[in-house]
N, C-alpha and C. Protein backbone atom coordinates (compact mmCIF):
# COMPACT_ATOMS: atom_id res chain seq x y z
N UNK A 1 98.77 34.91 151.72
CA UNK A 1 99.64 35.71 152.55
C UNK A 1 99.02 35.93 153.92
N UNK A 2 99.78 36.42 154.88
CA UNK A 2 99.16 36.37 156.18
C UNK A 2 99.42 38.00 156.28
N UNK A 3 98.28 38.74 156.86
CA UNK A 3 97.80 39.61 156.96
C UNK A 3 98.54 40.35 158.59
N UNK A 4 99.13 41.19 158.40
CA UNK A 4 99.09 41.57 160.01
C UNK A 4 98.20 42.73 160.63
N UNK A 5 97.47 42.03 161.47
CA UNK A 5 96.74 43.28 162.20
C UNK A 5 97.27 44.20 162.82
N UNK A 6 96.47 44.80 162.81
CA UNK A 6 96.92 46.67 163.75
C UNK A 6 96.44 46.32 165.32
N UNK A 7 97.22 46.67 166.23
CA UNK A 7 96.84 47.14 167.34
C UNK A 7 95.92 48.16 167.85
N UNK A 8 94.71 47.94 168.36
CA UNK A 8 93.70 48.73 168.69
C UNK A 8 94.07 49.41 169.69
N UNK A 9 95.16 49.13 170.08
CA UNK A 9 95.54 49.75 171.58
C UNK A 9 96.80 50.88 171.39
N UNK A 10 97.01 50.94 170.18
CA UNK A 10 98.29 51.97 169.45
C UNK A 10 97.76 52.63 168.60
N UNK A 11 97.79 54.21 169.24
CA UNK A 11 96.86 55.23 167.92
C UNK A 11 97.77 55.40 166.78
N UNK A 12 98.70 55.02 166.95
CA UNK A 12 99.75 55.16 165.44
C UNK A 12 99.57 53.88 164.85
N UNK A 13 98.81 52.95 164.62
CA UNK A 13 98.48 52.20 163.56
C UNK A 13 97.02 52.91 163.33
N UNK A 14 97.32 52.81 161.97
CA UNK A 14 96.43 52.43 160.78
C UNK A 14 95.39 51.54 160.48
N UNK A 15 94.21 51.03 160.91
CA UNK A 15 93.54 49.41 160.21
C UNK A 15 92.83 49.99 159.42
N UNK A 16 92.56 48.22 158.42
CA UNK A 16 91.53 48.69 157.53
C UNK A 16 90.28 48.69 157.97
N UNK A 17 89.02 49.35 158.21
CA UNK A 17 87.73 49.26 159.20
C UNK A 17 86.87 48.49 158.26
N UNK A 18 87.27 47.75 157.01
CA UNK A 18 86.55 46.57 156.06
C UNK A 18 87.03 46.26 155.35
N UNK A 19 86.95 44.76 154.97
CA UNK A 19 87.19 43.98 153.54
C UNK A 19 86.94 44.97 152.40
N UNK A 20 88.56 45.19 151.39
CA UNK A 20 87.87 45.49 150.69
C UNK A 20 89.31 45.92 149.59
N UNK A 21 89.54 46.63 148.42
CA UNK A 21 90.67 46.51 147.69
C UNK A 21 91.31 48.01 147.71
N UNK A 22 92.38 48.42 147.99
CA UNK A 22 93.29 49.78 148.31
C UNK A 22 93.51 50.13 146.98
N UNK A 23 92.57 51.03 146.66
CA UNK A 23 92.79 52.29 145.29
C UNK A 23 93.75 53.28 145.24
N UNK A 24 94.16 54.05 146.62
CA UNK A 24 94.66 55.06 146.55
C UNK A 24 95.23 55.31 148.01
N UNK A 25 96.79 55.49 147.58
CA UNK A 25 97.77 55.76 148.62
C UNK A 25 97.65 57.49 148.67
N UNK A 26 97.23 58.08 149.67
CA UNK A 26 97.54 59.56 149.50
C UNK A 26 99.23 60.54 150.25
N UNK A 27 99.46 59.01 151.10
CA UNK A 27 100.84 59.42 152.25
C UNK A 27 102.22 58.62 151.85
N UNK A 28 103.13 59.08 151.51
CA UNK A 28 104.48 58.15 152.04
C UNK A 28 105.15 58.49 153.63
N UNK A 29 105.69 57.48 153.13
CA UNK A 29 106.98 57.34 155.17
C UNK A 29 107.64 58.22 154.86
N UNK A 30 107.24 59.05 155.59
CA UNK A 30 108.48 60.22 156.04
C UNK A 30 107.47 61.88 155.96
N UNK A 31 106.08 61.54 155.49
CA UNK A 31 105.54 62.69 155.56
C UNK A 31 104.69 63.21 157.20
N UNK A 32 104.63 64.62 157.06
CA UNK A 32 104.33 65.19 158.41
C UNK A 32 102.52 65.52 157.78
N UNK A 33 101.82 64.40 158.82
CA UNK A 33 100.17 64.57 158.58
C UNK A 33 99.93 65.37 159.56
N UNK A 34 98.32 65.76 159.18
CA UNK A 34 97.60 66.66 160.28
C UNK A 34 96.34 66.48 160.27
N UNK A 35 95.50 66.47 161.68
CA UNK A 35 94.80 65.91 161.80
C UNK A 35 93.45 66.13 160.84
N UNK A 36 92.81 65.04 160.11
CA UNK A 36 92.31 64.77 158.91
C UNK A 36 92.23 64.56 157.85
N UNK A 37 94.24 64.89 157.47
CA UNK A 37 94.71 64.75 156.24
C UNK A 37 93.98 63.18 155.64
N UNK A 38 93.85 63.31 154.46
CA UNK A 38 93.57 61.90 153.73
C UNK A 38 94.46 61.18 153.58
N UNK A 39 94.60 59.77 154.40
CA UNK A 39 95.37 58.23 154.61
C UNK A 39 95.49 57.83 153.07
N UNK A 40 94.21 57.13 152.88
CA UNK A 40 94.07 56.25 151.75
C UNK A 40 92.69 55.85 151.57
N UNK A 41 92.48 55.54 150.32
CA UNK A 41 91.05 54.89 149.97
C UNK A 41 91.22 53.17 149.82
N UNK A 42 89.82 52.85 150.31
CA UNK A 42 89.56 51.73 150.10
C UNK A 42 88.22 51.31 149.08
N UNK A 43 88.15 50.58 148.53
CA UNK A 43 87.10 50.35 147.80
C UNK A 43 86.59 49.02 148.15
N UNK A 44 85.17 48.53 148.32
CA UNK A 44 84.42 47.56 148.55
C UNK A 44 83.11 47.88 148.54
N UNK A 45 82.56 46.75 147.51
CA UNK A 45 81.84 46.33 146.60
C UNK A 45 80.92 47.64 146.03
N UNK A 46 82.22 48.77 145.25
CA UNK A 46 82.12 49.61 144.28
C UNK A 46 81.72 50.99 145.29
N UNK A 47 81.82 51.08 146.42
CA UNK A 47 81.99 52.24 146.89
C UNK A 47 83.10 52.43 147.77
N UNK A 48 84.18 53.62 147.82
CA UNK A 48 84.74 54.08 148.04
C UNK A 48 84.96 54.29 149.73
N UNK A 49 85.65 54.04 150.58
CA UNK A 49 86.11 54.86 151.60
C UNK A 49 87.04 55.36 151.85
N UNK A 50 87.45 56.37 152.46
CA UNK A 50 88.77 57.57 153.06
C UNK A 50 88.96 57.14 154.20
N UNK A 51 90.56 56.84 154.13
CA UNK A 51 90.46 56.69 155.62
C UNK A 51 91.21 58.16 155.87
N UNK A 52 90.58 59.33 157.11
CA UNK A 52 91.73 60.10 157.61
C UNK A 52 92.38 60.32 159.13
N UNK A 53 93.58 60.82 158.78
CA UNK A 53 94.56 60.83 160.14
C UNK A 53 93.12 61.42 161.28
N UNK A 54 93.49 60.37 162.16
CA UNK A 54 93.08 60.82 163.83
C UNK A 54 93.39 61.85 164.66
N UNK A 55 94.68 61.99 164.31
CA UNK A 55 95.29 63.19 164.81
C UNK A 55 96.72 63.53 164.11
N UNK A 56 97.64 63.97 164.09
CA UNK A 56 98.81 65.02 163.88
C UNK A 56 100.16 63.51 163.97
N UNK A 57 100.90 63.77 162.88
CA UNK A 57 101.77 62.56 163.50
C UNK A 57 102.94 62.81 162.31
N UNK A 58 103.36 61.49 162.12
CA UNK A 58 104.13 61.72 161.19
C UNK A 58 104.32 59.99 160.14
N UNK A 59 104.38 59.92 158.83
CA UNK A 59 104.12 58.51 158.43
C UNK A 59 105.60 57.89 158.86
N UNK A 60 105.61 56.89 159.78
CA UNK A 60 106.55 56.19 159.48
C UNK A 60 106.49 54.75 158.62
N UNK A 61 106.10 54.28 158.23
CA UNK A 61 105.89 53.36 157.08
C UNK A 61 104.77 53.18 156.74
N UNK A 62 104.16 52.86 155.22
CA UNK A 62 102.92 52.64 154.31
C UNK A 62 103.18 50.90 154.45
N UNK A 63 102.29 50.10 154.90
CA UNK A 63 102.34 48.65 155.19
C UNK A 63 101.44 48.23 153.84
N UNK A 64 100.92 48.57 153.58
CA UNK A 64 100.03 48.46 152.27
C UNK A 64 100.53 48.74 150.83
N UNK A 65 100.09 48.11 149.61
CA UNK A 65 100.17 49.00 148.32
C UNK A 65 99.00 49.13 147.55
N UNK A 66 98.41 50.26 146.62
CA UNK A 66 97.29 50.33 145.75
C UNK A 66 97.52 48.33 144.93
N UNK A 67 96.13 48.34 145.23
CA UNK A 67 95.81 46.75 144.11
C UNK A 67 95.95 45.83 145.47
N UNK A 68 96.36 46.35 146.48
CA UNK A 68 96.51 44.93 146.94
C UNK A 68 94.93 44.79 147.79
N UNK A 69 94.47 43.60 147.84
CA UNK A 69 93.68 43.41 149.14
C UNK A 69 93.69 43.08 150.67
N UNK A 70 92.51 43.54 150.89
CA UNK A 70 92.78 43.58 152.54
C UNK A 70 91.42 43.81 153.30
N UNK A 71 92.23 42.61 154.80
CA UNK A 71 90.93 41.99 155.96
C UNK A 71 90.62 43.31 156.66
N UNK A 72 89.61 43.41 156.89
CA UNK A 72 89.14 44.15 158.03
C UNK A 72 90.43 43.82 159.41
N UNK A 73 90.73 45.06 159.47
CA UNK A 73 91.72 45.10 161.10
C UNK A 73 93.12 45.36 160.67
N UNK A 74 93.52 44.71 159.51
CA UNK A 74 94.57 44.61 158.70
C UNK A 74 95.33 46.22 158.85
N UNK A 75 96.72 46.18 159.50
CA UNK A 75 97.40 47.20 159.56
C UNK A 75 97.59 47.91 158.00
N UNK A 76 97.52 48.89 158.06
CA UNK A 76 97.76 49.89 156.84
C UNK A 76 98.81 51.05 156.63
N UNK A 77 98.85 51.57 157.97
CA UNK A 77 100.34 52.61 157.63
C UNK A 77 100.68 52.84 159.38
N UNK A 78 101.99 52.85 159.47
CA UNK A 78 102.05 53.10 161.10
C UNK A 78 102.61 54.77 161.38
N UNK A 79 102.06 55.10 162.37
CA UNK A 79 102.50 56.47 162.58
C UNK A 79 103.25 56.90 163.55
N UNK A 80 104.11 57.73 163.64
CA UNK A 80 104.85 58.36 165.05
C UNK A 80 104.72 59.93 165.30
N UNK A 81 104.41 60.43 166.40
CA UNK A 81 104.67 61.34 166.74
C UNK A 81 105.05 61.97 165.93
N UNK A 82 105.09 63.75 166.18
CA UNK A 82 105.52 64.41 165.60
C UNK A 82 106.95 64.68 165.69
């Protein structure tokens, strides 16, 4: 499958910051985050990372699902404004 990256230049994407396999969705599209709420976990090679919100927003779509894998850069959930 071809992977789409996140824009580094758009704080409402999501990337993954490493190779590695998505354990845990903590957000759906349509919820109102705040800044630090918990994104999602990633797991690679048996330890755990969190990714959390940057700032205050709102989910507009989860690009990802738990089980699936994923590249470093790889978009993960996009966000909009509040």
């Amino acid at each position: 499958r071809e992977a789409t990256k996140a824009d580094p230049a758009d704080p409402g994407q999501v990337a993954a910051p490493l190779p590695g396999l998505v354990v845990g969705i903590a957000v759906q599209a349509g919820d109102a985050i705040r800044k630090g709420q918990k994104l999602l976990t990633i797991e690679a090679m048996k330890m755990e990372t969190t990714l959390y919100a940057e700032r205050p927003g709102r989910v507009a779509e989860v690009v990802t699902a738990v089980g699936r894998q994923v590249e470093t850069g790889e978009l993960l959930i996009r966000m909009s404004a509040e």
